[in-house]
N, C-alpha and C. Protein backbone atom coordinates (compact mmCIF):
# COMPACT_ATOMS: atom_id res chain seq x y z
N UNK A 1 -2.31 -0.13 -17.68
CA UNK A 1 -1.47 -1.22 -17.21
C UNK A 1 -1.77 -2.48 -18.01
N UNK A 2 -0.77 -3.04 -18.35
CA UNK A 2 -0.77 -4.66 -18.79
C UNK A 2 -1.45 -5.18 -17.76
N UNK A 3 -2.03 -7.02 -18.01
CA UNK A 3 -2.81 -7.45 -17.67
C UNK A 3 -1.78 -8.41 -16.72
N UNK A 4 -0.29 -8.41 -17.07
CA UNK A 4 0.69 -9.20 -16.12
C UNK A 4 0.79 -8.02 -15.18
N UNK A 5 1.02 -6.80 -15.97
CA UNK A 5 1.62 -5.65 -14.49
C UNK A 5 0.34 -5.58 -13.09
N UNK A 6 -1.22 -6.00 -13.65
CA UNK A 6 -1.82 -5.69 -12.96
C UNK A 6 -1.78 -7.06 -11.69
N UNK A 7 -1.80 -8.20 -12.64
CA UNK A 7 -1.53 -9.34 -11.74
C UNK A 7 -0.15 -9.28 -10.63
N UNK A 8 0.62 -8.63 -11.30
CA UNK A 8 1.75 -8.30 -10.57
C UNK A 8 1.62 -7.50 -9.02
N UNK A 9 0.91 -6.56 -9.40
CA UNK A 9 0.71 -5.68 -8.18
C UNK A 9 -0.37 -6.26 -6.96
N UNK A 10 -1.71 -7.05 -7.45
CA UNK A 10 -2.18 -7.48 -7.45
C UNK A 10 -1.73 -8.76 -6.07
N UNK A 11 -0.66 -9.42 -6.73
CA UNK A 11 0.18 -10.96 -6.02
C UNK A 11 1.10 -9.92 -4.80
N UNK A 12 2.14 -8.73 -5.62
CA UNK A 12 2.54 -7.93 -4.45
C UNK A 12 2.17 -7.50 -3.49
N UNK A 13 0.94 -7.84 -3.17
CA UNK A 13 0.28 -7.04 -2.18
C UNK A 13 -0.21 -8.07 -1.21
N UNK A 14 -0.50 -9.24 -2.02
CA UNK A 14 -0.62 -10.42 -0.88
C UNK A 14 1.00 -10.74 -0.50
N UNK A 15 1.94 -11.09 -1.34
CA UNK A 15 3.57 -11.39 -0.35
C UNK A 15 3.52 -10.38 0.71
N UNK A 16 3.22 -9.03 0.04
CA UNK A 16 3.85 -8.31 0.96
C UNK A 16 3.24 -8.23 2.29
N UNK A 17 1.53 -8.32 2.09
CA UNK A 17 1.16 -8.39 3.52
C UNK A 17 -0.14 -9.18 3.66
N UNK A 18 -0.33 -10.51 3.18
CA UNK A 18 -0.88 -11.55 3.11
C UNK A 18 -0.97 -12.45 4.39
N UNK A 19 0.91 -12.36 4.98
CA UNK A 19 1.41 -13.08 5.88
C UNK A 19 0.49 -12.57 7.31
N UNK A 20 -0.26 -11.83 7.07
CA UNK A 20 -0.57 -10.98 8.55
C UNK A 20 -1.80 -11.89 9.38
N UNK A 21 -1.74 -11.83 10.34
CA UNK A 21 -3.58 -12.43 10.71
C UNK A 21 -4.27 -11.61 10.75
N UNK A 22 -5.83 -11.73 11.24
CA UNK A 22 -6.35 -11.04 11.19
C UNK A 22 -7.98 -11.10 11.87
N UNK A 23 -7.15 -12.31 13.13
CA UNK A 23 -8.39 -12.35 14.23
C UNK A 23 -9.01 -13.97 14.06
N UNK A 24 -8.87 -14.42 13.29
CA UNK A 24 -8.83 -15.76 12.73
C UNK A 24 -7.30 -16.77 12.84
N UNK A 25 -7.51 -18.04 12.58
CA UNK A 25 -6.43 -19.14 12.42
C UNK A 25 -5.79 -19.24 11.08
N UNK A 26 -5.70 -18.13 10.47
CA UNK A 26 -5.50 -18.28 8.95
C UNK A 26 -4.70 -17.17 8.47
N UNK A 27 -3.76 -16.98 7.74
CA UNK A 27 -3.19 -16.03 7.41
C UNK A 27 -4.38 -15.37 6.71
N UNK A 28 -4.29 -13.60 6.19
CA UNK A 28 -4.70 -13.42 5.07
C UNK A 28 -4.51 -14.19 3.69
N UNK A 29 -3.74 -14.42 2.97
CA UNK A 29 -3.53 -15.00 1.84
C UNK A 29 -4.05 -16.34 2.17
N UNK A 30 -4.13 -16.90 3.19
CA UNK A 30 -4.89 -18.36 3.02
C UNK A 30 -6.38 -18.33 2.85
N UNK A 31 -6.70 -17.10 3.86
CA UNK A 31 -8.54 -17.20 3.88
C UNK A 31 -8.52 -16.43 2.68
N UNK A 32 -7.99 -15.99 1.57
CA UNK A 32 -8.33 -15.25 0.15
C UNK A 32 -8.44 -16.89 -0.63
N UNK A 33 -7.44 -17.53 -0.58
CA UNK A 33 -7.23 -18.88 -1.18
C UNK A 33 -8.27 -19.37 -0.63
N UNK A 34 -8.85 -19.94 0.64
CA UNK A 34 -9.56 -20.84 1.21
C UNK A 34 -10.99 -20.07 0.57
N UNK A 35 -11.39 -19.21 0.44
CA UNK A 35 -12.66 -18.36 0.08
C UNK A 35 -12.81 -19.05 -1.26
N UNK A 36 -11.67 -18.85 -2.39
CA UNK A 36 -12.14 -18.66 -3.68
C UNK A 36 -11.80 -19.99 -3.74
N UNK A 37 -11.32 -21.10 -3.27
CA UNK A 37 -11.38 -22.48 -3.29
C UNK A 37 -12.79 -23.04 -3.17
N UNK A 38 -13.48 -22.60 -2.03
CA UNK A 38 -15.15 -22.85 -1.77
C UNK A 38 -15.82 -22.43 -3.24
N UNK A 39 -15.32 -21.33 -3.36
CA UNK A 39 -16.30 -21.11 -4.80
C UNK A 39 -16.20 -22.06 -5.85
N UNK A 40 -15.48 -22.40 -5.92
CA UNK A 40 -14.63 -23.59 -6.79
C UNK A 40 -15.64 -24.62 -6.80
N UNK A 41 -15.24 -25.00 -5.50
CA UNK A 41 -15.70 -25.86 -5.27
C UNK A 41 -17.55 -26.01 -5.33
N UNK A 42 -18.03 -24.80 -5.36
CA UNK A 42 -19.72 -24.79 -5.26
C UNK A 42 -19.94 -24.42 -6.40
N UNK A 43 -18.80 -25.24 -7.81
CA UNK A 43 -19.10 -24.38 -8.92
C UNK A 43 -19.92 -23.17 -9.29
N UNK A 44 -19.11 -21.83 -8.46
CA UNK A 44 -19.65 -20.70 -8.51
C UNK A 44 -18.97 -20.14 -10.05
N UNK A 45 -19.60 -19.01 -10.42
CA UNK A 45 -18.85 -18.40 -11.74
C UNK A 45 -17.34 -17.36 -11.62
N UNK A 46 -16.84 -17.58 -12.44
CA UNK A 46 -15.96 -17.41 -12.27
C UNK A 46 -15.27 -15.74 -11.91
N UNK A 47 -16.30 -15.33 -11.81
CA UNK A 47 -16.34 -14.16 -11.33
C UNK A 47 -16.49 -13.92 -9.61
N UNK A 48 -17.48 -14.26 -9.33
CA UNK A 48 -17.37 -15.21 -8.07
C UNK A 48 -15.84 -15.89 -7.68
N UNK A 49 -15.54 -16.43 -8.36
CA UNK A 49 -14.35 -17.22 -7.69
C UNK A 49 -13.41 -15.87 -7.72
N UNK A 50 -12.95 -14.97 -8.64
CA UNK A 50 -12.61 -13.89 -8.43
C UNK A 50 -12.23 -13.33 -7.21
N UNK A 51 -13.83 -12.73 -7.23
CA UNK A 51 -14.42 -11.82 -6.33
C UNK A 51 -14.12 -12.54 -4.85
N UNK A 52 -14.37 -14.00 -5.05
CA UNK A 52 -14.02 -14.48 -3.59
C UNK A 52 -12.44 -14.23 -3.44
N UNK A 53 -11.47 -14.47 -4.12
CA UNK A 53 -9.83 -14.60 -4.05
C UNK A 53 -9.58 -12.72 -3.28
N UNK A 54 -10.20 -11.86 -4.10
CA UNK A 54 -9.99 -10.20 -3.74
C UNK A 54 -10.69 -9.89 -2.88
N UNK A 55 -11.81 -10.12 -2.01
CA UNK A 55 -12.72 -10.16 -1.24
C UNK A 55 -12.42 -9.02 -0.18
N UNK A 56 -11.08 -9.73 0.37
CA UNK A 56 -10.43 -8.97 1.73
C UNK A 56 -9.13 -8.02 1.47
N UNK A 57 -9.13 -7.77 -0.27
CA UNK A 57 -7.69 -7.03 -0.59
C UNK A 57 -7.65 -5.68 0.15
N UNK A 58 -8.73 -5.01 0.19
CA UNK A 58 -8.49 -3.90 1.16
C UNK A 58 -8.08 -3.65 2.68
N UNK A 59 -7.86 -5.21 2.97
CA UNK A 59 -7.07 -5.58 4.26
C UNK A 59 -5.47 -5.31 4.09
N UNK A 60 -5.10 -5.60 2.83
CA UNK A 60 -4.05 -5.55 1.89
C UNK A 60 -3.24 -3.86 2.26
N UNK A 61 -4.40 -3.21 2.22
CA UNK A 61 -3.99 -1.71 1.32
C UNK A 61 -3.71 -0.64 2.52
N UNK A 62 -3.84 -1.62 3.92
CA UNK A 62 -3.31 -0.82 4.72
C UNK A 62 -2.33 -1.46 6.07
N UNK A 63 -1.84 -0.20 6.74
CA UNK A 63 -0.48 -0.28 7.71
C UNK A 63 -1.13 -0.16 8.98
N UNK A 64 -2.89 -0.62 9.68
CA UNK A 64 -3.27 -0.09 10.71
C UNK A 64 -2.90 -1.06 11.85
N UNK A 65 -2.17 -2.28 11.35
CA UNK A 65 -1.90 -3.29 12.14
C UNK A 65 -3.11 -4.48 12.09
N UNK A 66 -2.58 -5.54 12.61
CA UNK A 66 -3.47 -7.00 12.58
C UNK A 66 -4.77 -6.75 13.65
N UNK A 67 -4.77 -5.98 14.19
CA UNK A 67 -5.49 -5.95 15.57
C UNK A 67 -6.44 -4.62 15.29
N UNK A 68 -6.65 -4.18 14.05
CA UNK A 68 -7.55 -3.39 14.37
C UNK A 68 -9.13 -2.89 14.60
N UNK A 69 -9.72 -4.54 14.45
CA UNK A 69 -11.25 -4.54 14.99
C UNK A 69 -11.05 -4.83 17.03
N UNK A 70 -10.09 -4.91 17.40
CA UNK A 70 -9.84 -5.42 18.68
C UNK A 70 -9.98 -4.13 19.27
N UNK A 71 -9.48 -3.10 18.51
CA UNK A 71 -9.54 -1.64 18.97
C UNK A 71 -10.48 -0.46 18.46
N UNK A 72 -11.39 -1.73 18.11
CA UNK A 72 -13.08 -1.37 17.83
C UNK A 72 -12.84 -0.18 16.21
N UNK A 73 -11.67 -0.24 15.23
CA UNK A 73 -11.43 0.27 14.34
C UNK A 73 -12.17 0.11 13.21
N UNK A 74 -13.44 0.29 12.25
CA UNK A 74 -13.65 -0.42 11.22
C UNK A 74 -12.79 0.45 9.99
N UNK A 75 -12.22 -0.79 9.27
CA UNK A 75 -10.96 0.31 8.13
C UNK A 75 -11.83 0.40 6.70
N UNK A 76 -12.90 -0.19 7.16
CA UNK A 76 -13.84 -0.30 5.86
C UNK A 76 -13.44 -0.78 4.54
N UNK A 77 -12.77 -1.98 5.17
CA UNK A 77 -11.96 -2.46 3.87
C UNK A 77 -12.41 -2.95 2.37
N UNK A 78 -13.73 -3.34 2.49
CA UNK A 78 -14.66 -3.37 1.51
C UNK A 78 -14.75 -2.34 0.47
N UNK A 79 -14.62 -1.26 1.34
CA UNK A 79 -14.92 -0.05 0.30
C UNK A 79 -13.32 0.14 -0.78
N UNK A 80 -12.43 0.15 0.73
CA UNK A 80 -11.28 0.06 0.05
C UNK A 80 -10.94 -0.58 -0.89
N UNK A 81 -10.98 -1.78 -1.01
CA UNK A 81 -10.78 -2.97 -1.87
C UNK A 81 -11.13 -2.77 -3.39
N UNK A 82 -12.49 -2.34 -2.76
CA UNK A 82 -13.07 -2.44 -4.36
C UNK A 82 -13.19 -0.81 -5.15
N UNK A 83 -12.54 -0.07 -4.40
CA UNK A 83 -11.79 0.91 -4.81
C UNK A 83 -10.28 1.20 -5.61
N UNK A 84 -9.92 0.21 -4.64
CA UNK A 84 -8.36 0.15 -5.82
C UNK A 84 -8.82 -1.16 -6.70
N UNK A 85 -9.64 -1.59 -6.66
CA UNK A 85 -10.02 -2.97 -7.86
C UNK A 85 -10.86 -2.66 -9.01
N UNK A 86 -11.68 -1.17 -8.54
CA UNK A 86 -12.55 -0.94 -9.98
C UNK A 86 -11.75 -0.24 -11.18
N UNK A 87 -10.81 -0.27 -11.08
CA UNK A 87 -9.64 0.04 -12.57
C UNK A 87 -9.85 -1.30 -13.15
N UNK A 88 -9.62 -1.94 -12.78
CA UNK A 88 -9.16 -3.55 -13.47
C UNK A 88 -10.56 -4.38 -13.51
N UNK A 89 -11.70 -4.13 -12.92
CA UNK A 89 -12.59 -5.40 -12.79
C UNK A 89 -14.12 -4.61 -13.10
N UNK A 90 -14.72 -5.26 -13.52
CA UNK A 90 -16.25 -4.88 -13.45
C UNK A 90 -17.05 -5.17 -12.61
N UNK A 91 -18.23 -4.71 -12.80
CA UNK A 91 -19.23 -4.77 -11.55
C UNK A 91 -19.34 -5.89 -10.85
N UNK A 92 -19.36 -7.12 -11.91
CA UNK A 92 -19.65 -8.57 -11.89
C UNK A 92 -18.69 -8.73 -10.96
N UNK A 93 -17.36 -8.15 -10.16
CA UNK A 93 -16.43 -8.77 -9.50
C UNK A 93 -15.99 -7.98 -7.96
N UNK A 94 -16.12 -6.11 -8.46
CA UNK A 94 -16.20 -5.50 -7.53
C UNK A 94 -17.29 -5.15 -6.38
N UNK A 95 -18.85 -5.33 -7.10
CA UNK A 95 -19.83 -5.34 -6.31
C UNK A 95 -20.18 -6.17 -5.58
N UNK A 96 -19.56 -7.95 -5.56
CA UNK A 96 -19.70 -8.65 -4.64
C UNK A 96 -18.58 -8.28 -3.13
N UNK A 97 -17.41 -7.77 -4.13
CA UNK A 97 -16.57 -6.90 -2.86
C UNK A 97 -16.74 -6.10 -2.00
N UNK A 98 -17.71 -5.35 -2.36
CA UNK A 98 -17.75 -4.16 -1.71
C UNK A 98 -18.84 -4.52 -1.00
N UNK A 99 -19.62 -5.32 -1.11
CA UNK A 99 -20.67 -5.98 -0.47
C UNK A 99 -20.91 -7.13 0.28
N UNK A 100 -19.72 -7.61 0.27
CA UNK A 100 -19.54 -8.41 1.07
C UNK A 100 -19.70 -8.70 2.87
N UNK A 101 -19.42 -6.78 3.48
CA UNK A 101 -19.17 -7.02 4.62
C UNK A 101 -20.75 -6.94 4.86
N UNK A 102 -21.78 -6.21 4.05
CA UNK A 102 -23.19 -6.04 4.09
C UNK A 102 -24.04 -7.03 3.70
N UNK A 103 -23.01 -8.13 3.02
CA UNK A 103 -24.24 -9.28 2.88
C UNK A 103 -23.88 -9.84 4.30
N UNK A 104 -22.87 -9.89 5.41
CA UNK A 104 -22.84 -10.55 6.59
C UNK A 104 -24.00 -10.59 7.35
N UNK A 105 -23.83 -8.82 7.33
CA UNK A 105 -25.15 -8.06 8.31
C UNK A 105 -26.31 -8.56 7.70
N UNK A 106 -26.83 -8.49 6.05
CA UNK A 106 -28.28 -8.89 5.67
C UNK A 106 -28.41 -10.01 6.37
N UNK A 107 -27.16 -11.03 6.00
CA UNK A 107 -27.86 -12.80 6.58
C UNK A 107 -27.64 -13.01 7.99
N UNK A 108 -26.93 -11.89 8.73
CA UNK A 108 -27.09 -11.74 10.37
C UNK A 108 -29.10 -11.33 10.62
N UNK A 109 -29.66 -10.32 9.43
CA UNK A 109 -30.99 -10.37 9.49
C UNK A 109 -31.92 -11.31 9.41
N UNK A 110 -31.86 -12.64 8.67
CA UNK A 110 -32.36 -13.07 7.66
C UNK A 110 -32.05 -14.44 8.89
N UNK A 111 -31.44 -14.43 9.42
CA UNK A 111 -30.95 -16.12 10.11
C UNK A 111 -30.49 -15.84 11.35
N UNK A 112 -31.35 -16.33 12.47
CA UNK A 112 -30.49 -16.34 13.81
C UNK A 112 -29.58 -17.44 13.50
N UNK A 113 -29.55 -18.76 12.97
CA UNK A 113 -28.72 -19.43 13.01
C UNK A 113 -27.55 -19.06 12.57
N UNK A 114 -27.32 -18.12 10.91
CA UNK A 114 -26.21 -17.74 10.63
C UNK A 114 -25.38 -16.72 11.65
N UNK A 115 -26.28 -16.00 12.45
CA UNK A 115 -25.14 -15.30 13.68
C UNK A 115 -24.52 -15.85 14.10
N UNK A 116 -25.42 -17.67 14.88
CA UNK A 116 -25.05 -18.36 15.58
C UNK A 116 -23.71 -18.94 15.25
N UNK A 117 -23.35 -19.31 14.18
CA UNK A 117 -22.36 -19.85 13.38
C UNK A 117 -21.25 -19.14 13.23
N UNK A 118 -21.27 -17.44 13.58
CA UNK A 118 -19.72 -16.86 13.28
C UNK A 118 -18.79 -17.30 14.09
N UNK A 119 -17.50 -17.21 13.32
CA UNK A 119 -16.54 -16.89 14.55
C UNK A 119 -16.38 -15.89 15.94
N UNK A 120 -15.78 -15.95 16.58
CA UNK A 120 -15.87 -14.66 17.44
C UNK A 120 -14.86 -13.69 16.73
N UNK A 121 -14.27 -13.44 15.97
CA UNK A 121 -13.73 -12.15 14.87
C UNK A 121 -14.82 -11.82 14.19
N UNK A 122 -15.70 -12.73 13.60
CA UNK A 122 -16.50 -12.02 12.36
C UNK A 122 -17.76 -11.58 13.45
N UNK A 123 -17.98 -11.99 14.88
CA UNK A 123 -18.74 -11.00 15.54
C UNK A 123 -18.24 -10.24 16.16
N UNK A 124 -16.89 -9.92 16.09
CA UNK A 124 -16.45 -8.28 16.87
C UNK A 124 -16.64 -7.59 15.55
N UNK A 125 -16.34 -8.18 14.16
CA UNK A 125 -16.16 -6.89 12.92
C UNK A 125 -17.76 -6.42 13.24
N UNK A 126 -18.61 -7.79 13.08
CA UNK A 126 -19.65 -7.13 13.02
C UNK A 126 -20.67 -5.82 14.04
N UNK A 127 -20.04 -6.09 14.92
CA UNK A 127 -20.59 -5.27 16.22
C UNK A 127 -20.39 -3.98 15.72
N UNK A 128 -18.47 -4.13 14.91
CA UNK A 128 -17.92 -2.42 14.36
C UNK A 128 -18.73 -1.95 13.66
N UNK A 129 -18.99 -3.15 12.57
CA UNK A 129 -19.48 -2.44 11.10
C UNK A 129 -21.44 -2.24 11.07
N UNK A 130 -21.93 -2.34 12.07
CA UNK A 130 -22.87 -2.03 12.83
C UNK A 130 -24.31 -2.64 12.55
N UNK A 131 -23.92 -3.66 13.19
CA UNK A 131 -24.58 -4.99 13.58
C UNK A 131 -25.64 -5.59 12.29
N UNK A 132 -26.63 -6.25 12.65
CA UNK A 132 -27.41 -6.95 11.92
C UNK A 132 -28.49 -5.86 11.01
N UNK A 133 -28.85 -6.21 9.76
CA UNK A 133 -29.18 -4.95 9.11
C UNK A 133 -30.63 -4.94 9.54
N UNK A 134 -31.51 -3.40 9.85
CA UNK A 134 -32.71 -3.99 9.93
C UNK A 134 -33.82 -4.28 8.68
N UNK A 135 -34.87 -4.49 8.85
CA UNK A 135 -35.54 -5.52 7.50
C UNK A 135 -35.69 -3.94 6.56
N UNK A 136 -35.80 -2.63 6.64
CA UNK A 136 -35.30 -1.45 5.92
C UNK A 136 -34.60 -1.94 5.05
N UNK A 137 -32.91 -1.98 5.56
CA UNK A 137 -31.61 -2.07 5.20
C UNK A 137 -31.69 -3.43 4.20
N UNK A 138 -32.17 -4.77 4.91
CA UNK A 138 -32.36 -5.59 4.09
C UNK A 138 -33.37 -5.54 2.73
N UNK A 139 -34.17 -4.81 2.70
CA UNK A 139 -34.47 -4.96 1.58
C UNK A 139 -34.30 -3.87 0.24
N UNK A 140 -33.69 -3.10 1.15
CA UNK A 140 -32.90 -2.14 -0.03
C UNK A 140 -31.17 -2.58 -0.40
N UNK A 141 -30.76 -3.58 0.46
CA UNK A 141 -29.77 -4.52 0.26
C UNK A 141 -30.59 -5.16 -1.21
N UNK A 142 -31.53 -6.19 -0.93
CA UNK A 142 -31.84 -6.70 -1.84
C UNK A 142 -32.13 -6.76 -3.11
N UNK A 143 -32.19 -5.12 -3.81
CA UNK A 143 -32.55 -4.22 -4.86
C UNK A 143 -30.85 -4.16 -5.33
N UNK A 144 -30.24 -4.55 -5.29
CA UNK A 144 -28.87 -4.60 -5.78
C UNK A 144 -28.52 -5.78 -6.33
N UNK A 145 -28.45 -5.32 -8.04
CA UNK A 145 -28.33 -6.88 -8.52
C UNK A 145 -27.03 -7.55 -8.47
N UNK A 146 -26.27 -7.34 -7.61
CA UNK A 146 -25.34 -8.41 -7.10
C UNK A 146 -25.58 -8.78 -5.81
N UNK A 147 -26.38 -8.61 -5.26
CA UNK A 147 -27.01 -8.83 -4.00
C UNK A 147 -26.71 -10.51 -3.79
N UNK A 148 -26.76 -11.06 -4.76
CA UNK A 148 -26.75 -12.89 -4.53
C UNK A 148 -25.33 -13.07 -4.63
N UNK A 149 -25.02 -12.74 -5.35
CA UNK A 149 -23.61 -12.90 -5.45
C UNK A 149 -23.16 -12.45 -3.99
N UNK A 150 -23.10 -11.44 -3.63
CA UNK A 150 -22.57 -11.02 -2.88
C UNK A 150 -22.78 -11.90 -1.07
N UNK A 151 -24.05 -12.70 -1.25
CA UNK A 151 -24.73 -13.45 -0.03
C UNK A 151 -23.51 -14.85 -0.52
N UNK A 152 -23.33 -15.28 -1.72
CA UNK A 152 -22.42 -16.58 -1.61
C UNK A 152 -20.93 -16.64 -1.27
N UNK A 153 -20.17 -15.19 -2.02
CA UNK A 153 -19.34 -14.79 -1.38
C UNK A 153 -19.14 -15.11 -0.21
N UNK A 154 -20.32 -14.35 0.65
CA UNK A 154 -19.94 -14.08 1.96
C UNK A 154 -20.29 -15.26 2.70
N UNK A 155 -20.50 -15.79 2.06
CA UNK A 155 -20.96 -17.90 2.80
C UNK A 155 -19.30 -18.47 2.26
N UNK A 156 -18.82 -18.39 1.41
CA UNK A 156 -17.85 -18.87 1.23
C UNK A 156 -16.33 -18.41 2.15
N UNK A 157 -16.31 -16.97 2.19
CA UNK A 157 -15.82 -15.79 3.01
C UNK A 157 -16.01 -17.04 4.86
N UNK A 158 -17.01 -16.82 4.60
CA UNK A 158 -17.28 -17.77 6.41
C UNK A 158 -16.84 -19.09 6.70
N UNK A 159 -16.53 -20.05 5.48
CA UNK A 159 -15.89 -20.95 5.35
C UNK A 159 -14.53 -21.04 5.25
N UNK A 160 -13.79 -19.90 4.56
CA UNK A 160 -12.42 -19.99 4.36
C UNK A 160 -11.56 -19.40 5.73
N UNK A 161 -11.76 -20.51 6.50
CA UNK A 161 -11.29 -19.95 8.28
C UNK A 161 -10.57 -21.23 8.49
N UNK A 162 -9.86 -22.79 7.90
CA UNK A 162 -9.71 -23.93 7.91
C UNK A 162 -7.70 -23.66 8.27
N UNK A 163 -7.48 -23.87 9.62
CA UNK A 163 -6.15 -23.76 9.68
C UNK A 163 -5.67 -25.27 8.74
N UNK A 164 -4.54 -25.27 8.10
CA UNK A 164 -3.92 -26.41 7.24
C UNK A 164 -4.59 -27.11 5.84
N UNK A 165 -5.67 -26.08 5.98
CA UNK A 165 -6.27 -26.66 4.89
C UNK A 165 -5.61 -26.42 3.30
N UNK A 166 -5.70 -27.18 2.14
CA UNK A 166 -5.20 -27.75 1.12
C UNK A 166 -5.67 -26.36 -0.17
N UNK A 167 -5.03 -25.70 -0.73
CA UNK A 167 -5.39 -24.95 -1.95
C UNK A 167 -4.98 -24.77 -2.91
N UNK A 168 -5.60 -24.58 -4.16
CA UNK A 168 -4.47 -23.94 -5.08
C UNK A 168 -3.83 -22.95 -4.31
N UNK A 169 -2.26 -22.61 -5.20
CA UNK A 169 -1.33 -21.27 -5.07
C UNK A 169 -2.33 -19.78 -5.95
N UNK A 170 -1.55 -19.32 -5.22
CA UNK A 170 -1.67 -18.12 -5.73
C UNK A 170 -2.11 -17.86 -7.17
N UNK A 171 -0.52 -18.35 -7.56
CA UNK A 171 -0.72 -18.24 -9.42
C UNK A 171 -1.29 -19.31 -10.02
N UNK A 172 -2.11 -20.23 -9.44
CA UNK A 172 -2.51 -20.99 -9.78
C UNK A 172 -4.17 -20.11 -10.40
N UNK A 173 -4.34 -19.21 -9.81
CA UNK A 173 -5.77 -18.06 -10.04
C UNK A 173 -4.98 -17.18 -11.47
N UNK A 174 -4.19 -17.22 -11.82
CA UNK A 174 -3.23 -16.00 -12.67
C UNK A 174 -4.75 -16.00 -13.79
N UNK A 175 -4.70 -17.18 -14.49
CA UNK A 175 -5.46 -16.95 -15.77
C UNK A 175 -6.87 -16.24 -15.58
N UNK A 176 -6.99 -16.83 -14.52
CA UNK A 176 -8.93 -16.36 -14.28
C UNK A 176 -8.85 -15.02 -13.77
N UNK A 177 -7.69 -14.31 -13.50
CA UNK A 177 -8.38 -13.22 -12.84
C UNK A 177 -7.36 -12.52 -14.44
N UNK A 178 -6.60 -12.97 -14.99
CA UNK A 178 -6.35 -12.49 -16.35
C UNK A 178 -7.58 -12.10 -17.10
N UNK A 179 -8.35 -13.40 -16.92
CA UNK A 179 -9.25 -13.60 -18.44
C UNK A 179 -10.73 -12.54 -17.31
N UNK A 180 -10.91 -11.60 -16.52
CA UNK A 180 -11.58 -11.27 -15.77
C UNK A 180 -11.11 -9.99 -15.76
N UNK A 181 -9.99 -9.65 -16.35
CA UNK A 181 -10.11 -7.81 -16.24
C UNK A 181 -10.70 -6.95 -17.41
N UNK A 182 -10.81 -6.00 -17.17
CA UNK A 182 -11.47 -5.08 -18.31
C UNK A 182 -10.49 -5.31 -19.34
């Protein structure tokens, strides 16, 4: 695939089902925008900013409805995501993806305060995706060299929850995730 066809499919997938919620005050396509805006903003690399924009695309890639941690479902969208993303992206972009929902749980280990701080969505996912990791899990989490990446992500991921808040568009990301594929 061309590097427009991939962006293409890529943007199709947020119109097409971006608009959805997803337990939060934010559309999908806003908390993808609001995520990789934080990175931006914490002059993260640009891979990172990436990785933050695709984060939740495997929310994207399915028809199970808006409501499906409510019905205690995990769709394991992480895995998904960075499953249909490792054609186009390298480690540097998919491994903070796919790790994302596991850096929650590490810093659910690592910080009573960061539990303290979720929303009540990101503590029903977490209850699904099965709970706080124990110090095992965390430190074989930690042996993964996107492991950091993947902890800022998911700090940024926790921030992009801002109903009305201000972002670049969409294609306003075109070049960086251009100049970011294989």
């Amino acid at each position: 695939m061309s590097s427009d066809e991939v962006v293409k499919l890529i943007f199709d997938c947020f119109h097409r089902n971006g608009g959805r919620q997803y337990g939060e005050s934010v559309t999908e396509l806003e908390h993808a925008l609001q995520t990789a805006t934080f990175a931006m903003k914490f002059n993260d690399t640009d891979s990172v900013v990436v990785a933050s924009l695709l984060h939740d695309f495997g929310h994207l890639q399915h028809d199970a409805g808006e409501d499906v941690a409510l019905r205690g479902i995990d769709m394991c969208h992480e895995n998904l995501g960075a499953i249909k993303l490792k054609s186009f992206f390298g480690p540097e972009i998919v491994e903070p993806i796919r790790l994302h929902v596991a850096a929650k749980r590490y810093l659910c280990n690592k910080s009573k305060s960061y539990i303290d701080g979720l929303s009540s969505a990101s503590l029903l996912s977490l209850k699904i995706q099965g709970g706080p990791m124990s110090d095992l899990e965390a430190a074989k989490f930690e042996e993964n060299p996107y492991h950091q990446s993947a902890v800022r992500l998911r700090k940024y991921d926790d921030m992009g929850k801002v109903p009305g808040m201000q972002t670049p568009t969409l294609g306003e990301f075109k070049s960086l995730i251009i100049d970011a594929l294989l």
